[in-house]
N, C-alpha and C. Protein backbone atom coordinates (compact mmCIF):
# COMPACT_ATOMS: atom_id res chain seq x y z
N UNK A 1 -14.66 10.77 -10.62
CA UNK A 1 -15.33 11.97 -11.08
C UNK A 1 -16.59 12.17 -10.25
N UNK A 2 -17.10 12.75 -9.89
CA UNK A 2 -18.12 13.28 -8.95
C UNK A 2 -18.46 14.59 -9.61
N UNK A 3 -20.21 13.91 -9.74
CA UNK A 3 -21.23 14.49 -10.24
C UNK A 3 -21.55 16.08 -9.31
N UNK A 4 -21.71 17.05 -10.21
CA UNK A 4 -21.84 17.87 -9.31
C UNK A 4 -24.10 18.49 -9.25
N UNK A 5 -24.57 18.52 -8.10
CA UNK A 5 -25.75 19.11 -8.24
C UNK A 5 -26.12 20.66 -7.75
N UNK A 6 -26.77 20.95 -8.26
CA UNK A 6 -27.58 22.31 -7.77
C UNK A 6 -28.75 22.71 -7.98
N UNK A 7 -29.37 23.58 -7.14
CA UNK A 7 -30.56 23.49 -6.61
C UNK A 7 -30.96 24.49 -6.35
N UNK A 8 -32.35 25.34 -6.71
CA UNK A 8 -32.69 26.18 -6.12
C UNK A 8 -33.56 26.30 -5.16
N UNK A 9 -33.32 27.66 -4.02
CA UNK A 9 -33.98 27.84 -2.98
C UNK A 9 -34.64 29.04 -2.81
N UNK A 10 -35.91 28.92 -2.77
CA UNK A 10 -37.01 30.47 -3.00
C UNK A 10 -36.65 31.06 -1.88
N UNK A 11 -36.93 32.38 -2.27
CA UNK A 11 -36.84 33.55 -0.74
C UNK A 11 -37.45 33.53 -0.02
N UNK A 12 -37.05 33.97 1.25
CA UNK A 12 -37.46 33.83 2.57
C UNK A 12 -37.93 35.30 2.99
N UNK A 13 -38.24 35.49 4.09
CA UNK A 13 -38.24 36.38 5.12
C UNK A 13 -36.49 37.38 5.01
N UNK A 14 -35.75 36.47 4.95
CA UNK A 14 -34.32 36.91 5.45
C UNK A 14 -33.92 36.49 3.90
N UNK A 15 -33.86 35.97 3.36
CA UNK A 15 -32.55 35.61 2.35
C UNK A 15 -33.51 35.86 0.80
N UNK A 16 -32.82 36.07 0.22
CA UNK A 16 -33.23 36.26 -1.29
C UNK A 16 -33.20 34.79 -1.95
N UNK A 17 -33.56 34.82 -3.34
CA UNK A 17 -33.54 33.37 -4.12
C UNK A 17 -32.10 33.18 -3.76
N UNK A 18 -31.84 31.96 -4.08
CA UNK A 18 -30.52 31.31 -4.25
C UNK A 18 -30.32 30.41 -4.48
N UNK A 19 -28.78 29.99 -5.36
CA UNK A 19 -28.50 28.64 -6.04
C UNK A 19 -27.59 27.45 -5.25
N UNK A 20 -27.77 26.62 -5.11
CA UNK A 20 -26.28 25.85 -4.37
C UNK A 20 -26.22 25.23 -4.89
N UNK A 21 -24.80 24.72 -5.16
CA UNK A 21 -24.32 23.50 -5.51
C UNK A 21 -23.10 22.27 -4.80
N UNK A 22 -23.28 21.71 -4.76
CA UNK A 22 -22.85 20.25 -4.07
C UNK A 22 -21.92 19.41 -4.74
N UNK A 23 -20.92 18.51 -4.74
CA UNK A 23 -20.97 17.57 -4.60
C UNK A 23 -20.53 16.00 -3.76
N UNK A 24 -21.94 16.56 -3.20
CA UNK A 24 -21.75 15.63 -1.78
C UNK A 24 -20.70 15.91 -0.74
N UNK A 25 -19.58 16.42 -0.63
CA UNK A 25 -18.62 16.87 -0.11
C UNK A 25 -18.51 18.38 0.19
N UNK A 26 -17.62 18.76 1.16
CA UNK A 26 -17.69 19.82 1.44
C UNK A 26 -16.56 20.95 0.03
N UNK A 27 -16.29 22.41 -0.31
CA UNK A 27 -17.51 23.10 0.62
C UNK A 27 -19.02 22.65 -0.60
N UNK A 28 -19.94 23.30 -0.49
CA UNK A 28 -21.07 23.98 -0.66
C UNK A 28 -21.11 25.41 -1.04
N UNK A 29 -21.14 25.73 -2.42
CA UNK A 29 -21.29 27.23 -2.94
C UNK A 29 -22.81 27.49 -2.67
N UNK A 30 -23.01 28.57 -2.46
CA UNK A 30 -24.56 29.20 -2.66
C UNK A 30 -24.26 31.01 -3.13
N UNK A 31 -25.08 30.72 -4.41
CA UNK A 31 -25.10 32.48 -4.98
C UNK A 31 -26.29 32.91 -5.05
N UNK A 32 -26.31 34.24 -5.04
CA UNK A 32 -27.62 34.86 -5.27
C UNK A 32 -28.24 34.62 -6.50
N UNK A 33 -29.38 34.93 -6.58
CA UNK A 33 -30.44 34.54 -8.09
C UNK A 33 -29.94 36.14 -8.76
N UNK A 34 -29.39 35.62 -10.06
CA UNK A 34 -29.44 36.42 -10.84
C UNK A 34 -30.05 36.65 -12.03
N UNK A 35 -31.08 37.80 -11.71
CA UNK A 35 -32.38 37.89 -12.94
C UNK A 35 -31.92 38.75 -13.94
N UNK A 36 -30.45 38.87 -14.63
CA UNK A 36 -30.48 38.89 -15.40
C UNK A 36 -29.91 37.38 -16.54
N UNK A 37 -29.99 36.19 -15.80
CA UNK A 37 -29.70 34.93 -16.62
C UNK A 37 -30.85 34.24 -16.25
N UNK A 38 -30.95 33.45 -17.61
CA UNK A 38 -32.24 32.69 -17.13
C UNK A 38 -31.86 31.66 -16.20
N UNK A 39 -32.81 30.76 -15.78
CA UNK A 39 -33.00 30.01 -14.79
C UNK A 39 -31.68 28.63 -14.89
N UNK A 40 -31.72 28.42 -15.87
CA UNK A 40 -30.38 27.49 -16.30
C UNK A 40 -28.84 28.07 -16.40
N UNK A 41 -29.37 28.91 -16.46
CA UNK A 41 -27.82 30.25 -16.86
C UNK A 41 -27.32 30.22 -15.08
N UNK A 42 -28.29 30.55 -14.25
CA UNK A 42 -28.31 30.57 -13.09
C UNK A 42 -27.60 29.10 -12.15
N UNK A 43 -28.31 28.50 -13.03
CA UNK A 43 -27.61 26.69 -12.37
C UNK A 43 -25.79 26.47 -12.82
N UNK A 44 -25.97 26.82 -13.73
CA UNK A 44 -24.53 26.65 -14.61
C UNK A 44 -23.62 27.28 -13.54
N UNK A 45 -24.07 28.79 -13.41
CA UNK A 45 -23.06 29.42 -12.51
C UNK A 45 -22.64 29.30 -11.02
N UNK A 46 -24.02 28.55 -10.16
CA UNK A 46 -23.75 28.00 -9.29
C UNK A 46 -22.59 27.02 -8.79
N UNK A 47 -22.78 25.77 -10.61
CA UNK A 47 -21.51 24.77 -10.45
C UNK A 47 -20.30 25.61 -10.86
N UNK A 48 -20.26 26.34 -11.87
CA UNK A 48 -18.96 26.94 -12.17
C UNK A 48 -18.12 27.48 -11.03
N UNK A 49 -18.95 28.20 -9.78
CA UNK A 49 -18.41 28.36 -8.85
C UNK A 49 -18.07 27.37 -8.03
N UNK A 50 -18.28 26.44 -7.97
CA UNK A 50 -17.80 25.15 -6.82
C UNK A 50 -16.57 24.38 -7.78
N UNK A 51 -16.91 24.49 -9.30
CA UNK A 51 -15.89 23.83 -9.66
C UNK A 51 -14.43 25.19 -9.35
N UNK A 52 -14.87 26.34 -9.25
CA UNK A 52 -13.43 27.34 -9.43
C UNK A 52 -13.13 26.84 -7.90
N UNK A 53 -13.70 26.60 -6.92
CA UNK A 53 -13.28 26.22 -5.22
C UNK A 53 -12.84 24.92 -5.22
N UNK A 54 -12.46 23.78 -6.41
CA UNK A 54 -12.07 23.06 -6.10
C UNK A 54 -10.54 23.26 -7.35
N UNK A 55 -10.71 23.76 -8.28
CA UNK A 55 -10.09 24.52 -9.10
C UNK A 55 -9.53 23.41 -10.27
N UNK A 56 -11.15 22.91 -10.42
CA UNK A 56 -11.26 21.99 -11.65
C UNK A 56 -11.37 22.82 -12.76
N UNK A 57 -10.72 22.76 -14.02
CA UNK A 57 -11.16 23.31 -15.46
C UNK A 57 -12.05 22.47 -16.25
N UNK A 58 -12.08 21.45 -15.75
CA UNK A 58 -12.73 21.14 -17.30
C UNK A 58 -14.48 21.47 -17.60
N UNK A 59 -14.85 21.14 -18.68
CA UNK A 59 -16.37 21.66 -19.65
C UNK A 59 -17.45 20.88 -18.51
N UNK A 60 -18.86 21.61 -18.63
CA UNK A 60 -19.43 21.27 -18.14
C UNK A 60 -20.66 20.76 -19.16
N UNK A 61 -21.67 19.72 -18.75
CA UNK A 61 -22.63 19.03 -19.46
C UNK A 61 -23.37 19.26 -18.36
N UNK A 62 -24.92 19.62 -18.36
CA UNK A 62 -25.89 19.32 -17.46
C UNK A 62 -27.23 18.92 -17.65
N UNK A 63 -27.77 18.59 -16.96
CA UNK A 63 -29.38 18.18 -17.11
C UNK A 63 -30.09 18.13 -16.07
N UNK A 64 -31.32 18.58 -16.69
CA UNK A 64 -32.54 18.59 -15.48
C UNK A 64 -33.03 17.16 -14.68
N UNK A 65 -33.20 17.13 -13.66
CA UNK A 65 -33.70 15.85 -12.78
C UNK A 65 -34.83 16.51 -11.70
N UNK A 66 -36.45 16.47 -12.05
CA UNK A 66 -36.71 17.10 -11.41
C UNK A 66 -37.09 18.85 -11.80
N UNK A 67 -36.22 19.08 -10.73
CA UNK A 67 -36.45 20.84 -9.75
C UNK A 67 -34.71 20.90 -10.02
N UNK A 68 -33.58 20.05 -9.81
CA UNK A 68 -32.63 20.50 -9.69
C UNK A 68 -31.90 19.97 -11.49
N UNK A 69 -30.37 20.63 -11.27
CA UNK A 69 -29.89 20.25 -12.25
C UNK A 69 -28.39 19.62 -11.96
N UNK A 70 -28.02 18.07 -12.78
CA UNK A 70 -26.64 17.61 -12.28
C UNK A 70 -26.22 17.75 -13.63
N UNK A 71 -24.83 18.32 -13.21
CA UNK A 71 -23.63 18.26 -14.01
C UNK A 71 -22.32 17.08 -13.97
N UNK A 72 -22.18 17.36 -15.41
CA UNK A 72 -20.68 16.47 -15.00
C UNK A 72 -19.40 16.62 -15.80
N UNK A 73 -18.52 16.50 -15.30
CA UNK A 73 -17.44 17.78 -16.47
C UNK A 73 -16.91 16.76 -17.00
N UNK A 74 -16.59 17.53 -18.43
CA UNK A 74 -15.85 16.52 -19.54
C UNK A 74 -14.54 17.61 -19.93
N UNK A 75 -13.48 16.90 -20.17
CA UNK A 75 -12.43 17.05 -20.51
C UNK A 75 -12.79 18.59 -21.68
N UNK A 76 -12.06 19.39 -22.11
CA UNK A 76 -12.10 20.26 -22.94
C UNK A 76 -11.34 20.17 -23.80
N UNK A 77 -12.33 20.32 -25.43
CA UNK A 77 -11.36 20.09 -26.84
C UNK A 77 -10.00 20.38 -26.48
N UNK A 78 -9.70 19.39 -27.39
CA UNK A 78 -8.26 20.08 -27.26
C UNK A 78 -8.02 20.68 -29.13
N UNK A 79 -7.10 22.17 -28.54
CA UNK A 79 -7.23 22.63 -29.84
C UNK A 79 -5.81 22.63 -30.63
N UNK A 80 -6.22 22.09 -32.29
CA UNK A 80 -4.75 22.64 -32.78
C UNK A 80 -3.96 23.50 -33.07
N UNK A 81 -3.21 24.09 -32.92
CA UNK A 81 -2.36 24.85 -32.65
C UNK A 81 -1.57 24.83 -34.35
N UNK A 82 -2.04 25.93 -35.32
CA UNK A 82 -1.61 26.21 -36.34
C UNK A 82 -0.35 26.74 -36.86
């Protein structure tokens, strides 16, 4: 299982805020800052996108370290079926 991180990067000259996320391996997602989610809302979606590029489902758990935030996915309830 491999931890996934992300990170934000303030604007530049050329590029707007932005989120990336990692883990350790290639690729590397990076999205734009979106001010309408808060700042954690923002991290979440960074990994959600690297997990859809590797085209993992399962739940995500995260926490702050720092400036950045690591995730790590856990299996999803499983539901009964009535």
């Amino acid at each position: 299982m491999n931890a996934i991180r992300t990170r934000y990067h303030v604007p530049t000259n050329h590029r707007g805020g932005r989120f990336c996320a990692t883990d350790g391996e290639k690729p590397t997602v990076k999205i734009a800052y979106d001010y309408a989610l808060s700042t954690e809302e923002n991290h979440r979606a960074a990994a959600q996108k690297l997990m859809e590029a590797y085209d993992w489902t399962e739940d995500l758990i995260g926490a702050w370290h720092g400036d950045d935030m690591y995730w790590i996915r856990v299996p999803k309830p499983e539901r009964n079926a009535q």
